[in-house]
C-alpha atoms as a PDB file:
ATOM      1  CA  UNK A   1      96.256  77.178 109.992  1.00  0.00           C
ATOM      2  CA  UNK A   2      99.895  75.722 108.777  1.00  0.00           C
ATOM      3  CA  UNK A   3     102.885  76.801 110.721  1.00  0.00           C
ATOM      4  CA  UNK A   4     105.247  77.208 107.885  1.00  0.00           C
ATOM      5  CA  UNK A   5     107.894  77.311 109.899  1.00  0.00           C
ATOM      6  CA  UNK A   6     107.375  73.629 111.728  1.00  0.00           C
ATOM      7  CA  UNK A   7     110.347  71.871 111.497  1.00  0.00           C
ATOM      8  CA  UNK A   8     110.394  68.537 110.372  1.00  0.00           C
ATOM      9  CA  UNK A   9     107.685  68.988 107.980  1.00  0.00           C
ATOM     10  CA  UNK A  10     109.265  68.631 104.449  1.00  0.00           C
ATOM     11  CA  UNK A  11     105.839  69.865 102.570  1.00  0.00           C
ATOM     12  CA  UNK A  12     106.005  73.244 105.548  1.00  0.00           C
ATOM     13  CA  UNK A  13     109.533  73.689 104.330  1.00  0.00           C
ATOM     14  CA  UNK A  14     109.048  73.442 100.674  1.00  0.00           C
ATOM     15  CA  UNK A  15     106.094  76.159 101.645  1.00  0.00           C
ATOM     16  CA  UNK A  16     108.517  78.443 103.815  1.00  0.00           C
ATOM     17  CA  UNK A  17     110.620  78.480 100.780  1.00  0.00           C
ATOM     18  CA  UNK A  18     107.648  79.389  98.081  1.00  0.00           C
ATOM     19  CA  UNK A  19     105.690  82.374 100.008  1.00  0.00           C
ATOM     20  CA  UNK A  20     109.528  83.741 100.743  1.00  0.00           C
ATOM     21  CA  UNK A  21     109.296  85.003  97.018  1.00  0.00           C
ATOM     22  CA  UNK A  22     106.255  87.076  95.750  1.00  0.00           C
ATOM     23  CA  UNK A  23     104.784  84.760  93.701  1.00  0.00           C
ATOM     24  CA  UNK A  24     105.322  82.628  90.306  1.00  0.00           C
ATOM     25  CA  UNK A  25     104.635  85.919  88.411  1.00  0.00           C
ATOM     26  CA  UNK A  26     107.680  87.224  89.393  1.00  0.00           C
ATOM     27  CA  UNK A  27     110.137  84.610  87.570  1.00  0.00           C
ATOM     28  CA  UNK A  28     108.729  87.194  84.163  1.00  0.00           C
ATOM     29  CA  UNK A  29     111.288  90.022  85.118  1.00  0.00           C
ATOM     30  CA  UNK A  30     112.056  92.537  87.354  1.00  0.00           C
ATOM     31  CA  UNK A  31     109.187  94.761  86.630  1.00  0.00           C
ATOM     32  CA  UNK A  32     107.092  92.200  87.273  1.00  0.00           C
ATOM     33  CA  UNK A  33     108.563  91.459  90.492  1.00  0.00           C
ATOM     34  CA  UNK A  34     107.517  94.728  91.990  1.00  0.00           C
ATOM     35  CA  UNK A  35     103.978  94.413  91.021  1.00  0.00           C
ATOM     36  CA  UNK A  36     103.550  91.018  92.516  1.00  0.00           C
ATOM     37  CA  UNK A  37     105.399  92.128  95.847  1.00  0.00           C
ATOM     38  CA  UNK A  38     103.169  94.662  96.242  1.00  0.00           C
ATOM     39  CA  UNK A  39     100.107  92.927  95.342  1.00  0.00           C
ATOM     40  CA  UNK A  40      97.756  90.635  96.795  1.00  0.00           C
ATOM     41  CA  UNK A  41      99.129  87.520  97.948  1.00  0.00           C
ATOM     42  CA  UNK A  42      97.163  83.876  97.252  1.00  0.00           C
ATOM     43  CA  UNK A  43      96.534  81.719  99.918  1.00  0.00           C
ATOM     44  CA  UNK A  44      99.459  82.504 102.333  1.00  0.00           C
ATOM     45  CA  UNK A  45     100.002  79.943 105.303  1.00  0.00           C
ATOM     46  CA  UNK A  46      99.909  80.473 109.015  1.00  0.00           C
ATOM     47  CA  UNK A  47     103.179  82.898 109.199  1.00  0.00           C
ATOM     48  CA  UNK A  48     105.700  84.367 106.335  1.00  0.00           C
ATOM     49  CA  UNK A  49     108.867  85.690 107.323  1.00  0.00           C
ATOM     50  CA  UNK A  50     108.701  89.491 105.916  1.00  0.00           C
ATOM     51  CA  UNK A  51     110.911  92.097 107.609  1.00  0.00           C
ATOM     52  CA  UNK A  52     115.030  91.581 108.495  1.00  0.00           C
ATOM     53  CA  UNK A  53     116.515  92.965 111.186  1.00  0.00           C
ATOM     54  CA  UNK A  54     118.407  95.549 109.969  1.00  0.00           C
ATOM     55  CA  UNK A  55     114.978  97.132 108.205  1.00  0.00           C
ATOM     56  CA  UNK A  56     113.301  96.403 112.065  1.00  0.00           C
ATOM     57  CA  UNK A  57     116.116  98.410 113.779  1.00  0.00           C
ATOM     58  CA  UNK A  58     116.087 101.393 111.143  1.00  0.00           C
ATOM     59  CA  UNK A  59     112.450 101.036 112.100  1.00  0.00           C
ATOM     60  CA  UNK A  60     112.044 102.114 115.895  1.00  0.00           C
ATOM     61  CA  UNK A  61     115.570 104.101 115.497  1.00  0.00           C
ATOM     62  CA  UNK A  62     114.378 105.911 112.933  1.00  0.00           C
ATOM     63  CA  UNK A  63     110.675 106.614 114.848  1.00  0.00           C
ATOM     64  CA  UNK A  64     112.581 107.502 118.075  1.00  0.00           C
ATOM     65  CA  UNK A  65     114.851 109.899 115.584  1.00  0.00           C
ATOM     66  CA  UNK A  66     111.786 111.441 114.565  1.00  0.00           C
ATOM     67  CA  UNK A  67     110.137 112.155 117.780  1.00  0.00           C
ATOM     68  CA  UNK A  68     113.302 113.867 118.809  1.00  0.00           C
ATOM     69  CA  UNK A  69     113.861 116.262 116.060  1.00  0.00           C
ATOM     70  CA  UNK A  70     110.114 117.169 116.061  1.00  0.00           C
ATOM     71  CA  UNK A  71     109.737 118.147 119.891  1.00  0.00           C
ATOM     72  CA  UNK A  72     113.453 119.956 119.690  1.00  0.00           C
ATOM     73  CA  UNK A  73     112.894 121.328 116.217  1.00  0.00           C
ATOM     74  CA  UNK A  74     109.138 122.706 117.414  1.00  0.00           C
ATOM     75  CA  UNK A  75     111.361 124.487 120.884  1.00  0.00           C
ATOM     76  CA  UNK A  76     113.887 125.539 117.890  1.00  0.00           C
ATOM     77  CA  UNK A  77     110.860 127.537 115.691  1.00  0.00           C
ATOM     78  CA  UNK A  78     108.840 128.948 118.780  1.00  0.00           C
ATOM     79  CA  UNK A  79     112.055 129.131 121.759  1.00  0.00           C
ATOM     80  CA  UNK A  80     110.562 128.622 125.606  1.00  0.00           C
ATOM     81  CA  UNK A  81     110.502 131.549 128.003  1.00  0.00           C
ATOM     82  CA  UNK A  82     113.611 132.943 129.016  1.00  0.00           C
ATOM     83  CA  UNK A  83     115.042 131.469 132.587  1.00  0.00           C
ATOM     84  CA  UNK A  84     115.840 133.686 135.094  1.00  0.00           C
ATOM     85  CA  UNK A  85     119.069 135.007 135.745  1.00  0.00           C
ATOM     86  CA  UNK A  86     122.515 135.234 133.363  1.00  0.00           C
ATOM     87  CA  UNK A  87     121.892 133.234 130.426  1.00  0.00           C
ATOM     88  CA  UNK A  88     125.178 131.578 129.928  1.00  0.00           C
ATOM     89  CA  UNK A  89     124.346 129.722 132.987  1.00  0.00           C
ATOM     90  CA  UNK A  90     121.568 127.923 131.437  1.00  0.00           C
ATOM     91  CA  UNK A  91     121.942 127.599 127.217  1.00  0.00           C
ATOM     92  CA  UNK A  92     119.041 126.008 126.804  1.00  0.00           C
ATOM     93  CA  UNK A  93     118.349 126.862 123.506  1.00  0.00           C
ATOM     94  CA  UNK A  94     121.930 126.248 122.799  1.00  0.00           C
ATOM     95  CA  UNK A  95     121.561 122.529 123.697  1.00  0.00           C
ATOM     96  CA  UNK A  96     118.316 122.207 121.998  1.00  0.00           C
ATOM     97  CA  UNK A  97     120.080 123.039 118.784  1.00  0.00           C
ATOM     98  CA  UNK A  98     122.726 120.748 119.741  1.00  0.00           C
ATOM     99  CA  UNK A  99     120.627 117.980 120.438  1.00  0.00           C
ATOM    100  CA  UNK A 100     118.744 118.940 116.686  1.00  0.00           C
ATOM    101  CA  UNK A 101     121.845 118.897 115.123  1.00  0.00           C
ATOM    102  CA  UNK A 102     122.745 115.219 115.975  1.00  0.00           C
ATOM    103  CA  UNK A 103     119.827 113.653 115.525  1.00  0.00           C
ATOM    104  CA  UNK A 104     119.427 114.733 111.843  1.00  0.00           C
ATOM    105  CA  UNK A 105     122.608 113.927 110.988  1.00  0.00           C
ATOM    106  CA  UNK A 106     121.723 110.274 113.089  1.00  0.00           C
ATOM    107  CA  UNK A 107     118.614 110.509 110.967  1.00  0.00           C
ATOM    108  CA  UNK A 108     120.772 110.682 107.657  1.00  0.00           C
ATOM    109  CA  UNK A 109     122.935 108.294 108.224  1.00  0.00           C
ATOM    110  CA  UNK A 110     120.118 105.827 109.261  1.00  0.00           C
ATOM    111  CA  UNK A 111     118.038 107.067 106.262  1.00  0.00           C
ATOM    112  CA  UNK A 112     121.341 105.834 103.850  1.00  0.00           C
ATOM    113  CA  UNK A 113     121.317 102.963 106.015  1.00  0.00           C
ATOM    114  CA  UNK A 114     117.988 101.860 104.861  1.00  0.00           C
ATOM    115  CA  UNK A 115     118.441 102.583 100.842  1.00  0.00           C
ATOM    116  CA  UNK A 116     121.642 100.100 101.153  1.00  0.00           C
ATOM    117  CA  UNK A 117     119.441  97.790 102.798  1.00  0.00           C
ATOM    118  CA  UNK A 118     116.798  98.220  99.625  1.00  0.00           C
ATOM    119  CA  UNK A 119     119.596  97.021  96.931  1.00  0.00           C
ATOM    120  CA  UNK A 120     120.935  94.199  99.643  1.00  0.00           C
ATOM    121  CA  UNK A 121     117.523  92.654 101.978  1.00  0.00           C
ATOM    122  CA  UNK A 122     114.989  90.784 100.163  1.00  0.00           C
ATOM    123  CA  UNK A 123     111.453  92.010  97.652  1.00  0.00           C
ATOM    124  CA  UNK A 124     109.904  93.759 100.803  1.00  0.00           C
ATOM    125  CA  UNK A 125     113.171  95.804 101.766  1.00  0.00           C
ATOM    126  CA  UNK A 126     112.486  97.461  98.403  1.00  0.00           C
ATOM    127  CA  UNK A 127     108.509  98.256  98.678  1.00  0.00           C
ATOM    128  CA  UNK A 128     108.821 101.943 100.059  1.00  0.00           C
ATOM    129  CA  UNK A 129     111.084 103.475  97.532  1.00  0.00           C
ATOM    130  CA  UNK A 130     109.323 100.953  93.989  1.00  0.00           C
ATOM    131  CA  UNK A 131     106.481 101.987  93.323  1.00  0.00           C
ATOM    132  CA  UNK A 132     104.915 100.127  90.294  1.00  0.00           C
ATOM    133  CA  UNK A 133     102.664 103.217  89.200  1.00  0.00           C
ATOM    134  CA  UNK A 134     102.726 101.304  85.563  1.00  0.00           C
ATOM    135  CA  UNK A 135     100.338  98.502  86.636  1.00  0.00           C
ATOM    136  CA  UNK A 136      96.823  98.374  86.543  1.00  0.00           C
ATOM    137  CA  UNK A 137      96.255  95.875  89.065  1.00  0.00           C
ATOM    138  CA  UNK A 138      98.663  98.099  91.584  1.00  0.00           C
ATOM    139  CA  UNK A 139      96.288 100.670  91.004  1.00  0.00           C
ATOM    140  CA  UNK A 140      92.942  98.499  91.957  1.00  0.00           C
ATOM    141  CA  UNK A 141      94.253  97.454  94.552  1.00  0.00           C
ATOM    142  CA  UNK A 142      95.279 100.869  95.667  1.00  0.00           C
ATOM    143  CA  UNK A 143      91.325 101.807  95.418  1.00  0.00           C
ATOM    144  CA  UNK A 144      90.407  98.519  97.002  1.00  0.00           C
ATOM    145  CA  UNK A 145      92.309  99.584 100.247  1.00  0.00           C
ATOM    146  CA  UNK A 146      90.940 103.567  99.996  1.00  0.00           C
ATOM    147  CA  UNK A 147      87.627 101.488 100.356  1.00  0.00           C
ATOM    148  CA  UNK A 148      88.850  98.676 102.893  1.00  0.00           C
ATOM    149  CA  UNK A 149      89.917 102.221 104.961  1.00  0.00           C
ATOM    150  CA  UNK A 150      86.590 103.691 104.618  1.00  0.00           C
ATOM    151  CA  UNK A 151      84.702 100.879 105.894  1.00  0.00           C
ATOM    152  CA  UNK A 152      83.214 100.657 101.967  1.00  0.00           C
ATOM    153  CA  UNK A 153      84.398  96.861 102.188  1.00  0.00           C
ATOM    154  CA  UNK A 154      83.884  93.883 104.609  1.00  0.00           C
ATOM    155  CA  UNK A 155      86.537  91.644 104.145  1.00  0.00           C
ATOM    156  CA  UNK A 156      90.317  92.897 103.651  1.00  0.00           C
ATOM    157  CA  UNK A 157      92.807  91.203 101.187  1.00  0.00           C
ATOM    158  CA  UNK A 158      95.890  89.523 102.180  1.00  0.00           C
ATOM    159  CA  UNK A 159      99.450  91.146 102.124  1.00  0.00           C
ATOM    160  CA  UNK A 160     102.565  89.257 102.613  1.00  0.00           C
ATOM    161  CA  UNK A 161     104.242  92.980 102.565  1.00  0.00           C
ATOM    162  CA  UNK A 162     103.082  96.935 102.441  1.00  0.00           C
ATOM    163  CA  UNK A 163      99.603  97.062 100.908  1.00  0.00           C
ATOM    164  CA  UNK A 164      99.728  99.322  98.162  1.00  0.00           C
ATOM    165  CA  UNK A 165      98.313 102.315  99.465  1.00  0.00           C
ATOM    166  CA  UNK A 166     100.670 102.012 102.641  1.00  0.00           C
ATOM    167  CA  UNK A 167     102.909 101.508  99.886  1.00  0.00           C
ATOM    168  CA  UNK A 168     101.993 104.328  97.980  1.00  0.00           C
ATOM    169  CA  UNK A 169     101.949 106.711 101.322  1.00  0.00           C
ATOM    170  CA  UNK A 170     105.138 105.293 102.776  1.00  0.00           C
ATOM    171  CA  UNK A 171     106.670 106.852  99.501  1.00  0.00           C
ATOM    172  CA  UNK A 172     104.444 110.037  99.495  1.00  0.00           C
ATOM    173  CA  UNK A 173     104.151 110.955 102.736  1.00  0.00           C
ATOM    174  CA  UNK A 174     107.626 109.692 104.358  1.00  0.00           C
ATOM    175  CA  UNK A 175     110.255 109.138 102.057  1.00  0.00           C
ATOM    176  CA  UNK A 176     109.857 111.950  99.956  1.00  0.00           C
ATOM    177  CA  UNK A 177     109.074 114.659 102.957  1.00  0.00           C
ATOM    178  CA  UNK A 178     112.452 112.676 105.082  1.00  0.00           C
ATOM    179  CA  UNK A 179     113.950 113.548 102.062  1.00  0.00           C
ATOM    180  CA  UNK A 180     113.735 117.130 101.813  1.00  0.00           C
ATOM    181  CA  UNK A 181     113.877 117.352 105.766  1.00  0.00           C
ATOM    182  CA  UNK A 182     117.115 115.816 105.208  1.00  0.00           C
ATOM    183  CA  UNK A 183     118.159 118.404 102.373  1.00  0.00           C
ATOM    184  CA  UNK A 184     116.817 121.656 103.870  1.00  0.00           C
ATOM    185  CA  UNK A 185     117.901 120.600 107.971  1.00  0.00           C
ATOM    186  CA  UNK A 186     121.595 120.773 106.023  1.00  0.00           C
ATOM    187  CA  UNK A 187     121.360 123.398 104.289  1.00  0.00           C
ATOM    188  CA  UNK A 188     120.263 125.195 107.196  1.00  0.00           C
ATOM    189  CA  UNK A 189     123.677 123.746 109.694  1.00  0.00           C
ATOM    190  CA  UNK A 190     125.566 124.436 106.362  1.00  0.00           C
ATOM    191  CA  UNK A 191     124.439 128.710 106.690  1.00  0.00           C
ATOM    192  CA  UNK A 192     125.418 128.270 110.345  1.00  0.00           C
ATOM    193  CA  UNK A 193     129.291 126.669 109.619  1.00  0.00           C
ATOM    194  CA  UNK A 194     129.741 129.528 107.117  1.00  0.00           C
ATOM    195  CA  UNK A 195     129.482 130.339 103.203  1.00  0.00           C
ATOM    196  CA  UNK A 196     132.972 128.961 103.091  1.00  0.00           C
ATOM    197  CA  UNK A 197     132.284 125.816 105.027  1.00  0.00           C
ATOM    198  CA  UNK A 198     132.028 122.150 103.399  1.00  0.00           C
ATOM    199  CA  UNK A 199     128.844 121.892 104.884  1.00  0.00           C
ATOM    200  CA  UNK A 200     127.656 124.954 102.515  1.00  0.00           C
ATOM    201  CA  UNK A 201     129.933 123.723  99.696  1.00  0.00           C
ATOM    202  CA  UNK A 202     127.746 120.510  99.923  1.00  0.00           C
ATOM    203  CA  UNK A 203     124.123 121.689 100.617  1.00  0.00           C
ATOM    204  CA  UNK A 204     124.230 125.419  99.506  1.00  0.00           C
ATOM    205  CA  UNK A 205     122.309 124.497  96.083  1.00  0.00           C
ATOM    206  CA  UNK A 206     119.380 124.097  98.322  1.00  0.00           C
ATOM    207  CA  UNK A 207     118.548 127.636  99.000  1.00  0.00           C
ATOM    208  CA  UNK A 208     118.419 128.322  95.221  1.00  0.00           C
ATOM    209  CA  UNK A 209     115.805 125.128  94.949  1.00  0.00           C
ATOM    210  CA  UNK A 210     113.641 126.392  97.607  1.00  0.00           C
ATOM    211  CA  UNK A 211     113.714 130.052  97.688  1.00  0.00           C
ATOM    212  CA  UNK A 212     117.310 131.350  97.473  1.00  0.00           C
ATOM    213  CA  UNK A 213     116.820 132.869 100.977  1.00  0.00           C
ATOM    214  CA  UNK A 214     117.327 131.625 104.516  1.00  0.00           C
ATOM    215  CA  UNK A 215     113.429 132.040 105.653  1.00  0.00           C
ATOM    216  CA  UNK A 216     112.045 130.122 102.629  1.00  0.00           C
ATOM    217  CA  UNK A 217     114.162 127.064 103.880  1.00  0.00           C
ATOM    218  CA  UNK A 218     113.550 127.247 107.237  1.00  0.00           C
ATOM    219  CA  UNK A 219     109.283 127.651 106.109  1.00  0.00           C
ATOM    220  CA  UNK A 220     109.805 124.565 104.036  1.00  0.00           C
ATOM    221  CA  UNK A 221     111.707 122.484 107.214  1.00  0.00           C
ATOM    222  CA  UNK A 222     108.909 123.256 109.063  1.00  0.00           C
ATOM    223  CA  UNK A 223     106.541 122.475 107.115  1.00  0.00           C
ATOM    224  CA  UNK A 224     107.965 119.230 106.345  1.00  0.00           C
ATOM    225  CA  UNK A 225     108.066 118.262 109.921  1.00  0.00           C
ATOM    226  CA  UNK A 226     104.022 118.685 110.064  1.00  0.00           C
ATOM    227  CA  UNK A 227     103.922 116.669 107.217  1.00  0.00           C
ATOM    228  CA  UNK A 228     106.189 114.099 108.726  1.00  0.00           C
ATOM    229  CA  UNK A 229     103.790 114.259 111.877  1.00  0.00           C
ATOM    230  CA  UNK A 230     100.708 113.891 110.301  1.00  0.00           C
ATOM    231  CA  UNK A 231     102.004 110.849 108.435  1.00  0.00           C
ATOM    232  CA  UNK A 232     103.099 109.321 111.941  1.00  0.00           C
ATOM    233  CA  UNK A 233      99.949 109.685 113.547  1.00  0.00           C
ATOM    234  CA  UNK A 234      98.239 108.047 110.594  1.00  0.00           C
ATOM    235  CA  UNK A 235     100.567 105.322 110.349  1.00  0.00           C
ATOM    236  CA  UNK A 236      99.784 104.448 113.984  1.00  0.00           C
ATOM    237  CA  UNK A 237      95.991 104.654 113.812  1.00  0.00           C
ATOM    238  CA  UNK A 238      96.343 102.510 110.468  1.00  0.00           C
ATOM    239  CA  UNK A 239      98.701  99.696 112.122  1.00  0.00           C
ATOM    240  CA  UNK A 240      96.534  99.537 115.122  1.00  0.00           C
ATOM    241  CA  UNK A 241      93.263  99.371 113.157  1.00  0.00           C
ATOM    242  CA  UNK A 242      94.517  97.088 111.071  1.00  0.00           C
ATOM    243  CA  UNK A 243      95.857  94.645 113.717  1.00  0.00           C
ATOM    244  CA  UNK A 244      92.510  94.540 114.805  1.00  0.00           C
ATOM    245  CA  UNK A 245      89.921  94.288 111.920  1.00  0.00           C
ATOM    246  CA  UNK A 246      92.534  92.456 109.015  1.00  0.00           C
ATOM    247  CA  UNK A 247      93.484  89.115 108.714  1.00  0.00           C
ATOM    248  CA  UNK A 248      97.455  89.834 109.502  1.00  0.00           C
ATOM    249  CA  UNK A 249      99.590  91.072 112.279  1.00  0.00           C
ATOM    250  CA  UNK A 250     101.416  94.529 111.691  1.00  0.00           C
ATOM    251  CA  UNK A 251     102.879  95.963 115.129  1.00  0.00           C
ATOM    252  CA  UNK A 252     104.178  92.208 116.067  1.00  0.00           C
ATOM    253  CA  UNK A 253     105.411  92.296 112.267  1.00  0.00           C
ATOM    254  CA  UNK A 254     107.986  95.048 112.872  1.00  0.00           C
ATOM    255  CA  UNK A 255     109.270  93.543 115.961  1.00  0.00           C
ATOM    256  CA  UNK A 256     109.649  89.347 115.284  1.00  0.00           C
ATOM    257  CA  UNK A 257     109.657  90.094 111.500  1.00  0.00           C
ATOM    258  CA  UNK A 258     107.389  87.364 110.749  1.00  0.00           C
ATOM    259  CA  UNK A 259     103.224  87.983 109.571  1.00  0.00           C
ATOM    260  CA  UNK A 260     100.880  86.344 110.740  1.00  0.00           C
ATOM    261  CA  UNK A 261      97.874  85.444 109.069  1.00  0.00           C
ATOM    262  CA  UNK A 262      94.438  84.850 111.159  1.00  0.00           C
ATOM    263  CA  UNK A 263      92.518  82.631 108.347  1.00  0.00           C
ATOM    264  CA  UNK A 264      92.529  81.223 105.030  1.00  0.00           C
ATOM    265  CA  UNK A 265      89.656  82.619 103.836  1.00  0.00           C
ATOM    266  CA  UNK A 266      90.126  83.872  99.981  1.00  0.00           C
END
């Protein structure tokens, strides 16, 4: 394999440089840009920088984030025992709350964090929220990895980015649900501050959306978070599987940012 990143080696640099964009096919316009992001790459080298840092940190933050709000928010929907003795010596639930509270708000302001990042990091920054729905080849490719995934295929394509239907679930199954988390988990703090809050200013209009009553939002929250979950525990059987049976790192990919690529077979 070629180390694209050798230095010294005029031909590796002129390489680095070349599988740092898509492909040729991009140079047609925007739309086309997103297709061949989130397509198949041709012959990559040894290792392609992918990820920046500031889409690595939202990364784990955002995946410790998570873990948080779903242990506290479970203790929130289904409270522990009661503790013996007086209460206000204890607050447990109190803190749990508290401890809620600030992590979806940190999860918020992380979550904006990573849209900016979309409009200002490079073609892979933007994968998770593009999805090019309008192209055929998207769409085989899509089915391609369904098959990959179900053991239907013996040899895996090669991704410089998201494969399309981590693409296409990234979108589904995270962005959209963190969304609405995001939406309802304020509405909720909102009916806490007060009808004549900010907060309930701001978010009120969700009740209407989902329900128009306090126990409709908190159904959809929680059902949200299981969706959330489920994605999660995908996601980490999919990274780990595919560490192991592709032809390109993933879990060392969202830590050094660069992917690695095992062979050069086509």
């Amino acid at each position: 394999m070629v180390d694209i990143a050798a230095p010294g080696n005029a031909k590796a640099e002129a390489d680095k440089k070349e599988f740092r964009k898509p492909s040729a096919e991009a140079k047609a316009g925007f739309l086309s840009d997103i297709v061949a992001t989130s397509t198949e790459t041709v012959s990559p080298a040894g290792k392609v920088f992918v990820y920046e840092g500031p889409l690595r940190l939202w990364h784990w933050v955002n995946a410790g984030l998570i873990v948080v709000l779903c242990v506290t928010g479970y203790f929130i929907a289904k409270p522990p025992p009661s503790l013996p003795g007086e209460a206000s010596d204890h607050f447990l639930l109190g803190n749990i709350r508290m401890v809620h509270f600030a992590a979806g708000q940190l999860l918020a302001v992380a979550f904006l964090g990573r849209i900016y990042w979309a409009f200002v990091g490079n073609d892979h920054a933007r994968q998770i929220f593009l999805l090019p729905v309008w192209s055929g080849k998207w769409w085989r490719e899509v089915l391609f990895e369904l098959k990959w995934y179900g053991f239907l295929e013996p040899t895996p394509k090669k991704y410089i980015g998201h494969n399309p239907m981590a693409q296409l679930a990234m979108f589904t199954l995270f962005v959209v649900p963190v969304t609405l988390q995001i939406l309802t988990g304020f509405a909720l703090y909102a009916e806490g501050q007060g009808t004549d809050s900010w907060w309930f200013a701001v978010f009120g209009w969700v009740f209407g959306v989902f329900g128009d009553n306090s126990f409709a939002v908190h159904t959809y929250h929680h059902l949200f978070m299981w969706v959330i979950v489920v994605f999660s525990i995908v996601h980490i059987y999919a990274a780990v599987r595919e560490d192991i049976m592709s032809r390109q790192s993933l879990i060392s990919t969202m830590v050094s940012g660069w992917r690695y690529f095992k062979d050069d077979k086509e």
